[in-house]
C-alpha atoms as a PDB file:
ATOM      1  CA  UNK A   1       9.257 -20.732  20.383  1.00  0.00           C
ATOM      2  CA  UNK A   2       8.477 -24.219  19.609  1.00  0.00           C
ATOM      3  CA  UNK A   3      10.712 -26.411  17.360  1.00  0.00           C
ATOM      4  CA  UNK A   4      14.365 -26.025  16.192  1.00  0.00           C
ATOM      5  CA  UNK A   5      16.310 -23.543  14.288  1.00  0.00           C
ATOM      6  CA  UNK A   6      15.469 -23.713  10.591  1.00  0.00           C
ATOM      7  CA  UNK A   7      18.481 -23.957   8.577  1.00  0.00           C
ATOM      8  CA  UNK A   8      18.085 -25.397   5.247  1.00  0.00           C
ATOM      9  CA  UNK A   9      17.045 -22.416   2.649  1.00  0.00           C
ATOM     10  CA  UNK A  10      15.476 -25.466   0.311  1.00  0.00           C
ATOM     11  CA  UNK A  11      13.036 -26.801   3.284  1.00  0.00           C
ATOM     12  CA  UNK A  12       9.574 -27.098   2.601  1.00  0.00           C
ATOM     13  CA  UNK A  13       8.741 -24.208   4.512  1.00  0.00           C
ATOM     14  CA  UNK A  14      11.591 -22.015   3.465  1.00  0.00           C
ATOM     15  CA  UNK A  15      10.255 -22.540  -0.212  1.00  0.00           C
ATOM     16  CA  UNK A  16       6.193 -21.976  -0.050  1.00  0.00           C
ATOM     17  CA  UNK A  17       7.303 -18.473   1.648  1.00  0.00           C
ATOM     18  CA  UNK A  18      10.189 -18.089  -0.749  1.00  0.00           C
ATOM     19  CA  UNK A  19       7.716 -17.996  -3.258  1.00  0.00           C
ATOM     20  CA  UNK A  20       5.376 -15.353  -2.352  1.00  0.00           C
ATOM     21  CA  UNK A  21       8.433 -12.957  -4.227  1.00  0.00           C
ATOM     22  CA  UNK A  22       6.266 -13.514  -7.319  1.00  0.00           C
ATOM     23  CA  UNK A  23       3.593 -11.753  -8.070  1.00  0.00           C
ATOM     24  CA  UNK A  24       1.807 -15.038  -9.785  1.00  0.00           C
ATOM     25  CA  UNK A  25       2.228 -17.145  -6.728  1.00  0.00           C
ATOM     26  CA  UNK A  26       0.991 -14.536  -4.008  1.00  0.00           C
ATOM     27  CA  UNK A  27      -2.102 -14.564  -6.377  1.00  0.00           C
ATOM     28  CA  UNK A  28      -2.422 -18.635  -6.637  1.00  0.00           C
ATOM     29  CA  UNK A  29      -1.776 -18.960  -2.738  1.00  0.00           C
ATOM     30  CA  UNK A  30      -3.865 -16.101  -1.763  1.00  0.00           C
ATOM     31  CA  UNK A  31      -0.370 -14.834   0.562  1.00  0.00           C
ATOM     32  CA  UNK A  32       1.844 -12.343   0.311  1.00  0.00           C
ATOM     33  CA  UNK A  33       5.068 -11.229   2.828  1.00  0.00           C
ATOM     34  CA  UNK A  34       5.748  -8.728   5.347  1.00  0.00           C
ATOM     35  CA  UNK A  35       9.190  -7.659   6.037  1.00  0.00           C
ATOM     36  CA  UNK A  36      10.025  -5.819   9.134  1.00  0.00           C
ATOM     37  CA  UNK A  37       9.080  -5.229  12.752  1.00  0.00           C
ATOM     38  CA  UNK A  38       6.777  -2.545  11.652  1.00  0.00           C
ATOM     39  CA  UNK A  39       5.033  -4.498   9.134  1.00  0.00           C
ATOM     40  CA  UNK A  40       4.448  -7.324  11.252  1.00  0.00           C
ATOM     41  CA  UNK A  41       3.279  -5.217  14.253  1.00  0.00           C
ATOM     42  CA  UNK A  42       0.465  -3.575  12.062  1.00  0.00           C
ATOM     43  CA  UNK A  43      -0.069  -7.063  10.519  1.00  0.00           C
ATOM     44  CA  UNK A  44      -0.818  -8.730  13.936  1.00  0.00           C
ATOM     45  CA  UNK A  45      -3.188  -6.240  14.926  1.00  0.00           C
ATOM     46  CA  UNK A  46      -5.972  -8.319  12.625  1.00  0.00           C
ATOM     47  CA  UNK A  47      -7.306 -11.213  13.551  1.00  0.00           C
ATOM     48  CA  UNK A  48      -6.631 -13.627  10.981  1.00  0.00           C
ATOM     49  CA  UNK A  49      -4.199 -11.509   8.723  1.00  0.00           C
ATOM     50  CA  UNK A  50      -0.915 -13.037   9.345  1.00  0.00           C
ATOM     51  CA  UNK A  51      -0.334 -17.155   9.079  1.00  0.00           C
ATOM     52  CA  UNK A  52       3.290 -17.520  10.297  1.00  0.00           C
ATOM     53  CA  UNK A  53       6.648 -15.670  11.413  1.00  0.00           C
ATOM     54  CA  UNK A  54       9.866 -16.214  10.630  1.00  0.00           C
ATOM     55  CA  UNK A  55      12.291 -14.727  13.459  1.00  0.00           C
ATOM     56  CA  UNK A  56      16.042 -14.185  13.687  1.00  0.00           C
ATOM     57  CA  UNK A  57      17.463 -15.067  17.288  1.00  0.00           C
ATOM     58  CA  UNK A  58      18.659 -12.053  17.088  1.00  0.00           C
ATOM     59  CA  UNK A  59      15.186 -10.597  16.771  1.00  0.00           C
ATOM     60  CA  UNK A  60      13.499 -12.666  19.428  1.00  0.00           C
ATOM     61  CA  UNK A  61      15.781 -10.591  21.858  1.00  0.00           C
ATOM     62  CA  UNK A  62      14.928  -7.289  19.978  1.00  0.00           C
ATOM     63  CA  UNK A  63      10.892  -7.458  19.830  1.00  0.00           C
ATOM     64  CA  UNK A  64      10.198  -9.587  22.398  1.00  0.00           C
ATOM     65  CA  UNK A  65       6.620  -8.252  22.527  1.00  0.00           C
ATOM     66  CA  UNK A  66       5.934  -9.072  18.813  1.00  0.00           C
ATOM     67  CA  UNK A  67       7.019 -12.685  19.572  1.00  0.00           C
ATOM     68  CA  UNK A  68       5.271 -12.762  22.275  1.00  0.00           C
ATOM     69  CA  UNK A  69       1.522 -11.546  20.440  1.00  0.00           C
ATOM     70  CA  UNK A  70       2.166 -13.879  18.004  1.00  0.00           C
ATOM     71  CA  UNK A  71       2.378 -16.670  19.985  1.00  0.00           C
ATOM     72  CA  UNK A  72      -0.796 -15.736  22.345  1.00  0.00           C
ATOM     73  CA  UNK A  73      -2.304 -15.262  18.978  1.00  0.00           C
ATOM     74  CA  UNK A  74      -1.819 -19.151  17.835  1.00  0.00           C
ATOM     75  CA  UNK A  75       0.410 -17.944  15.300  1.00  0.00           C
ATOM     76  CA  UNK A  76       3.155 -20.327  14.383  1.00  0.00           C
ATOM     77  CA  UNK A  77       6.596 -18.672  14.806  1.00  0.00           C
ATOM     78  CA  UNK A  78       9.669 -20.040  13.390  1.00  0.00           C
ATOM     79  CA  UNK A  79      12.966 -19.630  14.428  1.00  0.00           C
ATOM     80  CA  UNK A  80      15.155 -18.965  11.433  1.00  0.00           C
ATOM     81  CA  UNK A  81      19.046 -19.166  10.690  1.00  0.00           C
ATOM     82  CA  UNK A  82      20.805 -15.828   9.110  1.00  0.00           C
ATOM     83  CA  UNK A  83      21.501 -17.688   6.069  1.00  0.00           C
ATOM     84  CA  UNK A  84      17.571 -18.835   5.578  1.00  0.00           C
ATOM     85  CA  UNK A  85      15.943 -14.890   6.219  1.00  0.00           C
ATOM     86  CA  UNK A  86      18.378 -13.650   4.144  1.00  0.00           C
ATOM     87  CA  UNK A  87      16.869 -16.329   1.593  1.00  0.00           C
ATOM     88  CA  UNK A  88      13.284 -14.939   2.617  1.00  0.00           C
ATOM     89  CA  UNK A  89      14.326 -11.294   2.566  1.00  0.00           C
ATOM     90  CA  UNK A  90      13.837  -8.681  -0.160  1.00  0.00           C
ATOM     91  CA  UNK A  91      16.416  -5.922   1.416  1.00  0.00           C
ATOM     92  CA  UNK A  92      20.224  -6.212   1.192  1.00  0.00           C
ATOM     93  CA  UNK A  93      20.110  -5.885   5.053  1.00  0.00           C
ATOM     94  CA  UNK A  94      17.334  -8.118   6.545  1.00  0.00           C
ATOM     95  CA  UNK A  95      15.662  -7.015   9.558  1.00  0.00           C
ATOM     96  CA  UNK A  96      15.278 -10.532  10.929  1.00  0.00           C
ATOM     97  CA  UNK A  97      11.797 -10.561  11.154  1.00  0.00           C
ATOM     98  CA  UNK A  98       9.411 -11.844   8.108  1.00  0.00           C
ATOM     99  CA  UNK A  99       5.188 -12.646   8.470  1.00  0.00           C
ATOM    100  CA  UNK A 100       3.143 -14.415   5.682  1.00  0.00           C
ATOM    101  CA  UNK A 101       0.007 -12.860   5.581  1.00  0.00           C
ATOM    102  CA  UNK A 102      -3.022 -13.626   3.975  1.00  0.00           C
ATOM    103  CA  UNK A 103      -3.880 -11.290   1.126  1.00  0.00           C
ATOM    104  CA  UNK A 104      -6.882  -8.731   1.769  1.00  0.00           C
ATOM    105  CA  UNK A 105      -8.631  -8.110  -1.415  1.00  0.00           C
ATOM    106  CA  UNK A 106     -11.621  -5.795  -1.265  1.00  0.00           C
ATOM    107  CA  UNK A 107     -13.667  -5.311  -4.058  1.00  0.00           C
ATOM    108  CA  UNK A 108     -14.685  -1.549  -4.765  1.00  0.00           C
ATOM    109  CA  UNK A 109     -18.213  -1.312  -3.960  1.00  0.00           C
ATOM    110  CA  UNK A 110     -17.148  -2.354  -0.515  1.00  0.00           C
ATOM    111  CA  UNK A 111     -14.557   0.113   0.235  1.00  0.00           C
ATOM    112  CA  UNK A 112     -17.163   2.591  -0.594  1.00  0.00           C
ATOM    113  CA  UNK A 113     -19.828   1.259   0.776  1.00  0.00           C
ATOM    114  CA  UNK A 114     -19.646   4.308   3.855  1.00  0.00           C
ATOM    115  CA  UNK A 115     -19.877   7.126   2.268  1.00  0.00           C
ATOM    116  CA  UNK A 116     -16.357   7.806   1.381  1.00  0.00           C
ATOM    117  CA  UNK A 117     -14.630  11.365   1.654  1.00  0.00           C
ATOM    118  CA  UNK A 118     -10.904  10.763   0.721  1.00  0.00           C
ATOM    119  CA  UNK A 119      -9.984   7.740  -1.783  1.00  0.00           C
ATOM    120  CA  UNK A 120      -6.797   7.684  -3.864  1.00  0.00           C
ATOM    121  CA  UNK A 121      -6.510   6.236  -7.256  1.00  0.00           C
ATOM    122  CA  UNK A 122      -3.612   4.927  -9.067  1.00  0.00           C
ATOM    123  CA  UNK A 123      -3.609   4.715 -12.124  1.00  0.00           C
ATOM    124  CA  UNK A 124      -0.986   2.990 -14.516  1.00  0.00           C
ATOM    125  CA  UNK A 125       1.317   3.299 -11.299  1.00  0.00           C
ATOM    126  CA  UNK A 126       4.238   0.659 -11.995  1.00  0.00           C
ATOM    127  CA  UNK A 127       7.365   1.602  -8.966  1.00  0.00           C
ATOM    128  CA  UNK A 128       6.520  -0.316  -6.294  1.00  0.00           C
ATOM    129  CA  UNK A 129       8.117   2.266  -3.681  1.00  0.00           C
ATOM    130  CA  UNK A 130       6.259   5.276  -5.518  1.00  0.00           C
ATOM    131  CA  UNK A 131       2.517   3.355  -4.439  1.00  0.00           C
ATOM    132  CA  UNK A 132       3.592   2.169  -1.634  1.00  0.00           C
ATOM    133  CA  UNK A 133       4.639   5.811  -0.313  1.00  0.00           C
ATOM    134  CA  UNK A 134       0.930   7.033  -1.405  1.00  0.00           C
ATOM    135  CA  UNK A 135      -0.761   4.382   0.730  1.00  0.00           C
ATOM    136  CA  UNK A 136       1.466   5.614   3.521  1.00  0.00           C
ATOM    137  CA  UNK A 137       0.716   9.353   2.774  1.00  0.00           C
ATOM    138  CA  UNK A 138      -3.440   8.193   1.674  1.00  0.00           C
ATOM    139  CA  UNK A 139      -3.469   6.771   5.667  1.00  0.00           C
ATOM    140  CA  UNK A 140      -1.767   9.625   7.164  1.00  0.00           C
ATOM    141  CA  UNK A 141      -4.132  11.976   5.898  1.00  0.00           C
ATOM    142  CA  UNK A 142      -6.823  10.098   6.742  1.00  0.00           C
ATOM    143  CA  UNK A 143      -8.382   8.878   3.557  1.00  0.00           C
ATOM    144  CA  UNK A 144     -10.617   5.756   3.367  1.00  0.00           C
ATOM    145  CA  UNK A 145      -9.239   3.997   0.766  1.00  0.00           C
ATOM    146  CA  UNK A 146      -6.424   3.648  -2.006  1.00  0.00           C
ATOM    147  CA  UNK A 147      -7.576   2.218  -5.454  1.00  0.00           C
ATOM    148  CA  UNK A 148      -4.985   0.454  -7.658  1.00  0.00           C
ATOM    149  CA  UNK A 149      -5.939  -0.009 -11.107  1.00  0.00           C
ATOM    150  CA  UNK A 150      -5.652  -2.740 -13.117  1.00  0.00           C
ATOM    151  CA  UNK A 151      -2.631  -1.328 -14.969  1.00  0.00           C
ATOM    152  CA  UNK A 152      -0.400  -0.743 -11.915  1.00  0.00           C
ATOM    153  CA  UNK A 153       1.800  -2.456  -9.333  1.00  0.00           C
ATOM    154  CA  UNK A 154       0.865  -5.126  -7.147  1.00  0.00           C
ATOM    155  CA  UNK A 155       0.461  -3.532  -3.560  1.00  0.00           C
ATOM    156  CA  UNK A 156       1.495  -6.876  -1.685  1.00  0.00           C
ATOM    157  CA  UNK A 157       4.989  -6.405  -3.987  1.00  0.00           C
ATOM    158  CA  UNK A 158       7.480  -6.763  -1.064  1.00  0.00           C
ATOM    159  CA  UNK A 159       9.168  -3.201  -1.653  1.00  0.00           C
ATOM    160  CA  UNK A 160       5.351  -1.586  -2.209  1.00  0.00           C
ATOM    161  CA  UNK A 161       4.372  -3.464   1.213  1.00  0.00           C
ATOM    162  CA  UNK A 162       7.787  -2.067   2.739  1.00  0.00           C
ATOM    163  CA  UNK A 163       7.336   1.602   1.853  1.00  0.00           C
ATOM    164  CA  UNK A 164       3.704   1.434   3.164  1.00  0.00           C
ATOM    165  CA  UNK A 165       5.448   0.907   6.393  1.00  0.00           C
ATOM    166  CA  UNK A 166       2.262  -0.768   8.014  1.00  0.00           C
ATOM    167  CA  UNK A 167      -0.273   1.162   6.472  1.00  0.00           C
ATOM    168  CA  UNK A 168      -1.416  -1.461   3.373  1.00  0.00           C
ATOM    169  CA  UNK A 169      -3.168  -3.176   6.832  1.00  0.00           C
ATOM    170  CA  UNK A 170      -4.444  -0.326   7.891  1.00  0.00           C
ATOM    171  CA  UNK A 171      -6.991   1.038   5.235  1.00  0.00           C
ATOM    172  CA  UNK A 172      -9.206  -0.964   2.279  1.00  0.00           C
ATOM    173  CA  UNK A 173      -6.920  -1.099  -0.562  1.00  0.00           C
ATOM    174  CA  UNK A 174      -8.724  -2.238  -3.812  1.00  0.00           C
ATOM    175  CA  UNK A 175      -6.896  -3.986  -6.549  1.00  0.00           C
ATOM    176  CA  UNK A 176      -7.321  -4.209 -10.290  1.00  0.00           C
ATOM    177  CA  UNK A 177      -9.950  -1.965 -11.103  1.00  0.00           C
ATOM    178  CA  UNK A 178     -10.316  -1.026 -14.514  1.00  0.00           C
ATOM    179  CA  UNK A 179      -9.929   2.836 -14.653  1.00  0.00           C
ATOM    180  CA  UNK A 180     -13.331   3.794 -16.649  1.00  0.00           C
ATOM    181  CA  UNK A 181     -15.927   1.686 -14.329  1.00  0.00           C
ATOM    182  CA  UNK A 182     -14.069   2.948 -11.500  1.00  0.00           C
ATOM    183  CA  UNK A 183     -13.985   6.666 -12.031  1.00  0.00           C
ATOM    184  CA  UNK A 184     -18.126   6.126 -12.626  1.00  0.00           C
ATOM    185  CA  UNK A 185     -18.479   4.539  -9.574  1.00  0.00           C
ATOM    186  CA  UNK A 186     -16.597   7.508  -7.467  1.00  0.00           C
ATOM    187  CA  UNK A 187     -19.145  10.036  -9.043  1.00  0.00           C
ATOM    188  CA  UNK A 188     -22.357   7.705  -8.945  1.00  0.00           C
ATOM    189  CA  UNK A 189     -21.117   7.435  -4.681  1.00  0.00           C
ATOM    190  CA  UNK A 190     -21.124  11.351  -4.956  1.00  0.00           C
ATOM    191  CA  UNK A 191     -16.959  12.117  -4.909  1.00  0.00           C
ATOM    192  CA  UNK A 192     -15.684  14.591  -6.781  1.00  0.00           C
ATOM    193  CA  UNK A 193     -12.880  13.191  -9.337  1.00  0.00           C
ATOM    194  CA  UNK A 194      -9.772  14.987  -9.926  1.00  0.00           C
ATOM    195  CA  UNK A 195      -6.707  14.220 -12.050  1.00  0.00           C
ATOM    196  CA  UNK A 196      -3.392  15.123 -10.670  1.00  0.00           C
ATOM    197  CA  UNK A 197      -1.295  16.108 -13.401  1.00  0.00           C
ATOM    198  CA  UNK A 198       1.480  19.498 -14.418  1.00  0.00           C
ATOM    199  CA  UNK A 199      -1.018  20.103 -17.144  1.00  0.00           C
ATOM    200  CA  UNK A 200      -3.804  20.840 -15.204  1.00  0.00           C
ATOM    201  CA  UNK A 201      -5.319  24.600 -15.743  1.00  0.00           C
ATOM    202  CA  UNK A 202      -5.764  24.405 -12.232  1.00  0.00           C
ATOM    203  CA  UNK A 203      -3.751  24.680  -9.456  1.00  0.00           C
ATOM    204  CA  UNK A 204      -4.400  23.203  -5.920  1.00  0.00           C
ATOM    205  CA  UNK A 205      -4.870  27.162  -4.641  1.00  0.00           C
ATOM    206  CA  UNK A 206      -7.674  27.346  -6.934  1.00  0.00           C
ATOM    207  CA  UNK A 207     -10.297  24.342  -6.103  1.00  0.00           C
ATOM    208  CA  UNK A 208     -12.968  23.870  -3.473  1.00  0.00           C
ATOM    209  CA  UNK A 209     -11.364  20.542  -1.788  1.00  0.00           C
ATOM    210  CA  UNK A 210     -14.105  20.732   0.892  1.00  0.00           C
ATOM    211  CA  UNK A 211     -16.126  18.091  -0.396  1.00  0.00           C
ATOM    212  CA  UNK A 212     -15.482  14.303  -0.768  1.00  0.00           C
ATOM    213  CA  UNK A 213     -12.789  13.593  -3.573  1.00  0.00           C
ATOM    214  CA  UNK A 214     -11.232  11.222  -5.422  1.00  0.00           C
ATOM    215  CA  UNK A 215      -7.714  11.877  -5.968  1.00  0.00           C
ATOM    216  CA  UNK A 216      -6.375  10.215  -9.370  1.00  0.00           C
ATOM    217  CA  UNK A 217      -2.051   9.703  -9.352  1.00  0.00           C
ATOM    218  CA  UNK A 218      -0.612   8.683 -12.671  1.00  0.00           C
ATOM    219  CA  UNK A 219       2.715   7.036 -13.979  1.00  0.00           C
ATOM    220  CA  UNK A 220       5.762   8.256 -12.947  1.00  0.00           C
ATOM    221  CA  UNK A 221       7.503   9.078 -15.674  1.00  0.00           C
ATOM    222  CA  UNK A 222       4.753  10.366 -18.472  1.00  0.00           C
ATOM    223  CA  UNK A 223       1.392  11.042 -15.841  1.00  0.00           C
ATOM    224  CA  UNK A 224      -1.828  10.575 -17.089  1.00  0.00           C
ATOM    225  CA  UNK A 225      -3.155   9.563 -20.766  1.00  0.00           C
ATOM    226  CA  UNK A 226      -5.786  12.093 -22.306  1.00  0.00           C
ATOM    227  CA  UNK A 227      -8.598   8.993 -21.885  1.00  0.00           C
ATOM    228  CA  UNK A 228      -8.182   9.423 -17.722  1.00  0.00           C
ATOM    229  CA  UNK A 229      -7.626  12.812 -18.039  1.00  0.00           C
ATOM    230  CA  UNK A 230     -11.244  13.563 -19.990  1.00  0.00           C
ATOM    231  CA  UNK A 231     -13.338  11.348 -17.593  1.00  0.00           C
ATOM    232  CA  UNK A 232     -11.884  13.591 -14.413  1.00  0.00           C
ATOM    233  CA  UNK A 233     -14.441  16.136 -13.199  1.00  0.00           C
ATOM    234  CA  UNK A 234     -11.028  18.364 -13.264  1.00  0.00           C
ATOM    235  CA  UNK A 235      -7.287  18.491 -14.121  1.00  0.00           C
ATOM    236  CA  UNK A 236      -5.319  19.888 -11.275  1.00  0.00           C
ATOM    237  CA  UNK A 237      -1.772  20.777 -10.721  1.00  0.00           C
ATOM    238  CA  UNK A 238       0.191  21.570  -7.781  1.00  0.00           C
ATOM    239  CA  UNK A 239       1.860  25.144  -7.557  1.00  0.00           C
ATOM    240  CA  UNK A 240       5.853  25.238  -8.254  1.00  0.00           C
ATOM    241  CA  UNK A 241       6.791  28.248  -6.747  1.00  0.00           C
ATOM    242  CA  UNK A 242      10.023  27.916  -6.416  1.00  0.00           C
ATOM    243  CA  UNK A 243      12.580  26.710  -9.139  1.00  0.00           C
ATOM    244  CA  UNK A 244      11.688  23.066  -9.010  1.00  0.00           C
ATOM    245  CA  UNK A 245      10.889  21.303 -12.831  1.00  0.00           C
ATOM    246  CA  UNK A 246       8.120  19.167 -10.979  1.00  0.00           C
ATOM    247  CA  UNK A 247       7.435  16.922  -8.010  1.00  0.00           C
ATOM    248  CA  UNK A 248       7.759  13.088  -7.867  1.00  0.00           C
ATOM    249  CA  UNK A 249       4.501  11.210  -7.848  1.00  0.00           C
ATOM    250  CA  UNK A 250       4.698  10.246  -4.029  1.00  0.00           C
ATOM    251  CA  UNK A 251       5.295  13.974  -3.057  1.00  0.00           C
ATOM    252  CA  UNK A 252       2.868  15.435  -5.443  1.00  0.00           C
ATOM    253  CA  UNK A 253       0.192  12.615  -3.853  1.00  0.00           C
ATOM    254  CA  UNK A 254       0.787  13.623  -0.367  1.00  0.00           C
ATOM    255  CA  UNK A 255       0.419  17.404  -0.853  1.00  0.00           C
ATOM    256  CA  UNK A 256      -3.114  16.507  -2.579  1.00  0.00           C
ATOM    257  CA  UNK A 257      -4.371  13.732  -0.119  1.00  0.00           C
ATOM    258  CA  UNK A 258      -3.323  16.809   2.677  1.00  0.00           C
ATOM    259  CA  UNK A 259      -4.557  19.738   0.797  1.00  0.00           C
ATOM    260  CA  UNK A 260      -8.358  17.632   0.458  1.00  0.00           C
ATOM    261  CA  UNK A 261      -8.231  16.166   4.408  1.00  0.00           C
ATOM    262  CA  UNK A 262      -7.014  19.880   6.049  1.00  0.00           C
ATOM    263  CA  UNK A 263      -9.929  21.339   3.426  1.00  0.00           C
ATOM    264  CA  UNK A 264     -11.647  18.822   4.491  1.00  0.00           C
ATOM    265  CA  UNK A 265     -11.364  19.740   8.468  1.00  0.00           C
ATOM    266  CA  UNK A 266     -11.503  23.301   8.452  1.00  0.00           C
ATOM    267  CA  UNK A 267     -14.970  24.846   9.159  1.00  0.00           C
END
């Protein structure tokens, strides 16, 4: 690891990745952060993605490997004090390893450019550990891309990017659509639409799922407006059966994005 141990939380350096906390600057420098061993695995497994690490000592000895890639990569890696990734981190307990990466907007067309059978759509979405649990559930179940709309969370938000745990690198993840122009393009690329919501007249026992969907999540705390709602091919709602009031929005995601893919996959 070339140079010496940074140490001064108000260096330069320290400060242009300081900055990437806020929303505004990861969108004027085109950057965002990537917290954790996991998160910078996934990130150095595309070319291009990820600018520079920051690593603990203590890390160095940990991931050796990671170090290691990055540097056979030409990526520059900085050695950095406690003191200064604790300055860098967003977790009360820093894992003492930090990439900037460059942000990976893809516009929605693109994502669905290949005949899409599993996207996920939030919509009005605002916790940041909420989304970034459905982009970890929307990759698990194989889906080919997660749709934020224009009214929800920043994905590269350092605790969205963190409960992703890797997976915001791993599929197309479209930002800022506008809900109405998105929901026509799902249909006009042949998807079948469908609301999540408690209100739905349908349950998840009761709908084909076979064929290519669109999955839309809402809020957390009061769903889906009527507007969203109407423009849905249908209103579903997944079965209580026990004694449960509801299901958060990141467990009610995953058991549609895995009710669709197993439907999906079964002949």
């Amino acid at each position: 690891m070339a140079g010496s141990e940074l140490t001064n939380v108000k260096s330069p350096r320290v400060k242009a990745a300081r900055r990437l906390t806020k929303r505004a600057f990861r969108e004027q420098d085109r950057k965002f952060l990537a917290e954790g061993p996991q998160a910078v695995r996934e990130a150095l497994r595309l070319d291009g993605v990820t600018l520079e690490l920051f690593s603990t000592a203590e890390a160095e000895l940990r991931y050796p490997e990671l170090i290691t890639e990055a540097t056979l990569k030409g990526v520059p890696v900085h050695r950095a004090s406690g003191e200064v990734m604790a300055e860098l981190s967003q977790t009360v307990t820093p894992q003492g390893l930090l990439a900037v990466c460059k942000l990976i907007h893809i516009p929605l067309d693109e994502a669905l450019k290949e005949a899409p059978r599993l996207v996920a759509v939030l919509a009005h979405v605002r916790d940041p550990g909420n989304a970034g649990t459905v982009m970890r559930a929307a990759d698990a179940a194989g889906a080919d891309a997660v749709v934020f709309t224009d009214a929800s969370v920043d994905p590269y938000n350092g605790k969205c990017v963190r409960a992703s745990v890797g997976s915001i690198f791993h599929l197309p993840v479209v930002i800022g659509a506008p809900v109405s122009p998105a929901v026509r393009q799902l249909k006009e690329r042949g998807l079948r639409v469908l609301a999540a919501d408690g209100a739905g007249k349908h349950t998840l026992d009761d709908v084909d799922l076979s064929g290519p969907t669109a999955w839309i999540f809402g809020n957390e705390a009061w769903g889906l407006p009527e507007e969203i709602l109407a423009e849905a091919d249908d209103v579903v709602r997944v079965p209580i059966y026990g004694q449960a009031e509801s299901l958060n929005l990141a467990t009610a995601a995953a058991v549609c994005l895995y009710s669709s893919a197993r439907a999906q996959r079964v002949p």
